[in-house]
N, C-alpha and C. Protein backbone atom coordinates (compact mmCIF):
# COMPACT_ATOMS: atom_id res chain seq x y z
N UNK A 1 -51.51 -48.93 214.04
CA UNK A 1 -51.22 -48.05 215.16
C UNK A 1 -51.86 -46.69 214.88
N UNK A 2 -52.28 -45.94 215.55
CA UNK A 2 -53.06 -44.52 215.79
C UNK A 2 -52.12 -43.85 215.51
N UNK A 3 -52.19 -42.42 214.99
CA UNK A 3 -51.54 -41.42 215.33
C UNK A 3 -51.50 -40.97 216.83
N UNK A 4 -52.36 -41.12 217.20
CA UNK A 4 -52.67 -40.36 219.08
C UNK A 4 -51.41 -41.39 219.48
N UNK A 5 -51.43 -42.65 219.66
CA UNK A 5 -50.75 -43.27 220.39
C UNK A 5 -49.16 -43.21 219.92
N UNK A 6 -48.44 -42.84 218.28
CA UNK A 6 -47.59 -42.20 218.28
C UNK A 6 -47.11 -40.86 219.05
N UNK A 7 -47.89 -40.19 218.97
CA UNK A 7 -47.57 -38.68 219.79
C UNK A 7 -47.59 -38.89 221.16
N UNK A 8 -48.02 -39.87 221.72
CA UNK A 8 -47.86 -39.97 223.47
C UNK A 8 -46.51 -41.10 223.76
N UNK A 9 -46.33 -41.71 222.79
CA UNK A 9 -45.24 -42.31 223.02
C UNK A 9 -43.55 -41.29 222.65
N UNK A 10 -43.99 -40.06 221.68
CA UNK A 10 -42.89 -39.36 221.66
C UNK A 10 -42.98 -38.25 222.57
N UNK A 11 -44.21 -37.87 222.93
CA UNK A 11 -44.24 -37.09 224.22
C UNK A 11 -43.67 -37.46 225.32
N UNK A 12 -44.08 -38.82 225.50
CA UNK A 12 -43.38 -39.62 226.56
C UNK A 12 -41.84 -39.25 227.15
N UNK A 13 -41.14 -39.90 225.97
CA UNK A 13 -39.67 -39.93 225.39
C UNK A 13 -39.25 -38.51 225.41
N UNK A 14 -39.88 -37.40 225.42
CA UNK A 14 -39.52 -35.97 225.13
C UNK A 14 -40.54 -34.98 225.53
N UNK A 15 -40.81 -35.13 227.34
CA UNK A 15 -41.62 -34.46 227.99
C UNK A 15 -41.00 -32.99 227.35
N UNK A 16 -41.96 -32.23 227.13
CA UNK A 16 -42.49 -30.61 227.04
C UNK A 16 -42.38 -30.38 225.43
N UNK A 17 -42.50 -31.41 224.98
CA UNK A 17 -42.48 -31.57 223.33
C UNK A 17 -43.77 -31.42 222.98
N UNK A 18 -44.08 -30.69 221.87
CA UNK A 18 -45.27 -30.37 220.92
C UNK A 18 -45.33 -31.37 219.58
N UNK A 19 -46.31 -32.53 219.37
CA UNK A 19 -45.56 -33.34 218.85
C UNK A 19 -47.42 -33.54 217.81
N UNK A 20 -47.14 -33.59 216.08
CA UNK A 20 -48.02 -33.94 215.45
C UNK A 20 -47.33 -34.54 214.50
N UNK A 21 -48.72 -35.76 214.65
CA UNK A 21 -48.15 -37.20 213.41
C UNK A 21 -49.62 -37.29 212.69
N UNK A 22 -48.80 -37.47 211.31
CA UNK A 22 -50.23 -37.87 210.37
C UNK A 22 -49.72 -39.33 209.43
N UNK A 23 -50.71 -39.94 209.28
CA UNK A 23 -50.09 -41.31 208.79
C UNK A 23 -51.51 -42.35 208.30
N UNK A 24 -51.43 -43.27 207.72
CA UNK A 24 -52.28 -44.24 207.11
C UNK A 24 -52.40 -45.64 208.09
N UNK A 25 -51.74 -45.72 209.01
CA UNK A 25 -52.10 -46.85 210.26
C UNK A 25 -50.38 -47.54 210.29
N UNK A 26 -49.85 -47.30 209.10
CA UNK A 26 -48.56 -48.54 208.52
C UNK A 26 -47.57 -47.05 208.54
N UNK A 27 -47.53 -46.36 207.51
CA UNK A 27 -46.58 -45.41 207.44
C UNK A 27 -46.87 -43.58 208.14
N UNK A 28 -45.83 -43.45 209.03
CA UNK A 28 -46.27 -41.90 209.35
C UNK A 28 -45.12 -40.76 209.20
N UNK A 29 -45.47 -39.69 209.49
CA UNK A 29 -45.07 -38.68 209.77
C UNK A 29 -44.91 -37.56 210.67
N UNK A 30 -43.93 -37.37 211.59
CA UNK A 30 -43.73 -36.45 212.32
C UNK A 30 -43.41 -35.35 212.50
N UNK A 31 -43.90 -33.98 213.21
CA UNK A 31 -43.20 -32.77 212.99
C UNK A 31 -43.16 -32.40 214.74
N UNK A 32 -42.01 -32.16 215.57
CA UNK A 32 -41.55 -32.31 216.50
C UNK A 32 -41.03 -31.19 216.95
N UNK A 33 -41.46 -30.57 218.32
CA UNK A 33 -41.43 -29.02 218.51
C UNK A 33 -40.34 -29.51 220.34
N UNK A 34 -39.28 -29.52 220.30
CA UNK A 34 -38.95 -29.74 221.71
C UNK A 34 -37.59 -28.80 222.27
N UNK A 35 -37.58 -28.25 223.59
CA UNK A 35 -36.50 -27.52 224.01
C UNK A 35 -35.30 -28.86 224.26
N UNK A 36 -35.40 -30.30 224.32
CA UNK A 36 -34.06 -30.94 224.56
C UNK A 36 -33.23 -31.45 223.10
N UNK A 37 -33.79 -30.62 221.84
CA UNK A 37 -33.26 -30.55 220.78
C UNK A 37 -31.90 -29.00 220.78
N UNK A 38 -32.32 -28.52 221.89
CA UNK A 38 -31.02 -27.40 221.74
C UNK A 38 -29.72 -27.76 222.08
N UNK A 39 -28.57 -27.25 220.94
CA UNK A 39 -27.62 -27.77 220.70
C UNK A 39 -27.02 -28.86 220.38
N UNK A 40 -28.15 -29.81 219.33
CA UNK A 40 -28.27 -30.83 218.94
C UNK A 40 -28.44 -30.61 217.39
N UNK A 41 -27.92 -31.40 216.81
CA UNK A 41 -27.46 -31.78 215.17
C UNK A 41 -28.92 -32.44 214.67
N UNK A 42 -29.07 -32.18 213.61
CA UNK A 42 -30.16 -32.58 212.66
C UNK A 42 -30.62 -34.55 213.06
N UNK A 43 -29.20 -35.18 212.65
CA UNK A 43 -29.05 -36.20 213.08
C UNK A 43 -29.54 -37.05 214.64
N UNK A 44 -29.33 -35.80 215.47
CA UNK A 44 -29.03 -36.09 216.89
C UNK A 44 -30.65 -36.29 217.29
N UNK A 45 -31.43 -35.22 216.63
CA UNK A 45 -32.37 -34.81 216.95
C UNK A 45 -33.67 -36.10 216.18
N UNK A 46 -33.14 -36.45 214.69
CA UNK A 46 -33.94 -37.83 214.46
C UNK A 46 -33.61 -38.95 215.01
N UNK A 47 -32.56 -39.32 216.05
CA UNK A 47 -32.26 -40.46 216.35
C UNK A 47 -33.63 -40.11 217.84
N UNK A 48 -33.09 -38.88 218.36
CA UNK A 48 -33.82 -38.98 219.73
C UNK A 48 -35.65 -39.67 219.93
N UNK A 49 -36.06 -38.88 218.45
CA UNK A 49 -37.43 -38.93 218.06
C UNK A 49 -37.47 -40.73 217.91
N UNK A 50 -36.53 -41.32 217.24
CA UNK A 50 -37.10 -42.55 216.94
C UNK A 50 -36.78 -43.04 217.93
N UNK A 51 -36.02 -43.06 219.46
CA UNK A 51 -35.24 -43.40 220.39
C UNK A 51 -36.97 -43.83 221.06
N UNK A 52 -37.66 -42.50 221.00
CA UNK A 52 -39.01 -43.08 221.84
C UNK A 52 -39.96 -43.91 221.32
N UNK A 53 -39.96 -44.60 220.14
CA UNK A 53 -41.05 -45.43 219.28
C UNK A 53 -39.95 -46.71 218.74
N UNK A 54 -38.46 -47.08 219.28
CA UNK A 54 -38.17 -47.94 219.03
C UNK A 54 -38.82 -49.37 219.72
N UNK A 55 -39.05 -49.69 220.06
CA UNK A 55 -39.61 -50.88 220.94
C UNK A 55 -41.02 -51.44 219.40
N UNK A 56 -41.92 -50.22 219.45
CA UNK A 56 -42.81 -49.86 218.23
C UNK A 56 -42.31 -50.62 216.76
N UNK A 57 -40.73 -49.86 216.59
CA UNK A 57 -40.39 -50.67 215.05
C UNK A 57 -39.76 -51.91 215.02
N UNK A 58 -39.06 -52.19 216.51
CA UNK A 58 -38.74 -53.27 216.66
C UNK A 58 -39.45 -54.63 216.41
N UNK A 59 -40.74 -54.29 216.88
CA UNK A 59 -41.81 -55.33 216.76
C UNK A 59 -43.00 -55.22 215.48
N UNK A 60 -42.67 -54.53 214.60
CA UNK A 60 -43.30 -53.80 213.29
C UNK A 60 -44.76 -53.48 213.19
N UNK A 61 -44.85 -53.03 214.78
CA UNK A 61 -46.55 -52.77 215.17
C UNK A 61 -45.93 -51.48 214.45
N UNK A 62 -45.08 -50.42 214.34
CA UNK A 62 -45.08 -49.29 213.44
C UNK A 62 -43.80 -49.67 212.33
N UNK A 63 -44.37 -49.67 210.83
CA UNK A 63 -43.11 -49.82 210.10
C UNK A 63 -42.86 -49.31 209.71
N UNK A 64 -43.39 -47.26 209.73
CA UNK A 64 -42.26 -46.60 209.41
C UNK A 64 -42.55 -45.15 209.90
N UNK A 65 -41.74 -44.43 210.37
CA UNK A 65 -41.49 -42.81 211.08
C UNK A 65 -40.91 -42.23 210.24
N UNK A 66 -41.32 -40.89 209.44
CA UNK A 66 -40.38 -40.01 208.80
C UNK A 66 -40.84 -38.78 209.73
N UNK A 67 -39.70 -38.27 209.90
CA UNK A 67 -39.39 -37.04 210.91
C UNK A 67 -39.67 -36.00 209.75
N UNK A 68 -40.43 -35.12 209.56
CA UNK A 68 -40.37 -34.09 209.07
C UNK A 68 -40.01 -32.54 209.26
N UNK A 69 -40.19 -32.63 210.59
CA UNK A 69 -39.31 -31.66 211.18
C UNK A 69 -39.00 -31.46 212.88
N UNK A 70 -37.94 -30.99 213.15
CA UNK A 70 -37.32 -31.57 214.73
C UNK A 70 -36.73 -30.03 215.23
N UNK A 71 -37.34 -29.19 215.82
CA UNK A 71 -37.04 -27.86 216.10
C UNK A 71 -37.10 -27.77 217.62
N UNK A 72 -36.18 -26.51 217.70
CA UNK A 72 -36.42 -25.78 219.41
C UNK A 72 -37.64 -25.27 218.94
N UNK A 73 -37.85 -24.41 220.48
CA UNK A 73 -39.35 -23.65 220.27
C UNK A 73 -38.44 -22.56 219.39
N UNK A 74 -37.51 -22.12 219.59
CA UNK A 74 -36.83 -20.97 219.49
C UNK A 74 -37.35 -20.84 217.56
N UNK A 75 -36.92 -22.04 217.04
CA UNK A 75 -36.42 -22.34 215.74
C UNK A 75 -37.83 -22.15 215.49
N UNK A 76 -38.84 -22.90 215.65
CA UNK A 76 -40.41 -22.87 215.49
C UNK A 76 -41.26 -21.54 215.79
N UNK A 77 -40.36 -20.76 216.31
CA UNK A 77 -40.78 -19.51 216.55
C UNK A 77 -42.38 -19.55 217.04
């Protein structure tokens, strides 16, 4: 799987999100810039991210997402 096609599938899932993934085709990484993370828990905020690429791990075309970071714009300054 691409990185591009990760980031449009979490863009998707989390229109007005600023979203960069770097990864080896099998394992990636995300750092996730979105306003529907406000007033949302650390937790809340990695479930949402994987909420849009589940279908992805379900079928192990991606086998693995680490969230590296999940911010408001506010927080991202």
């Amino acid at each position: 799987m691409e990185t591009s096609a990760i980031e449009e599938l979490i863009k998707a899932g989390l229109p007005e999100a600023q979203v960069t993934v770097s990864g080896d085709g099998r394992h990636f990484e995300a750092a996730v810039v979105s306003p529907a993370f406000e007033g949302k828990s650390l937790i809340q905020r990695h479930r949402m991210v994987l909420a849009t690429v589940q279908a992805q791990i379900a079928s192990d075309e991606l086998h693995a997402l680490s969230i590296t970071s999940a911010k408001t714009p506010a927080e991202a300054g």
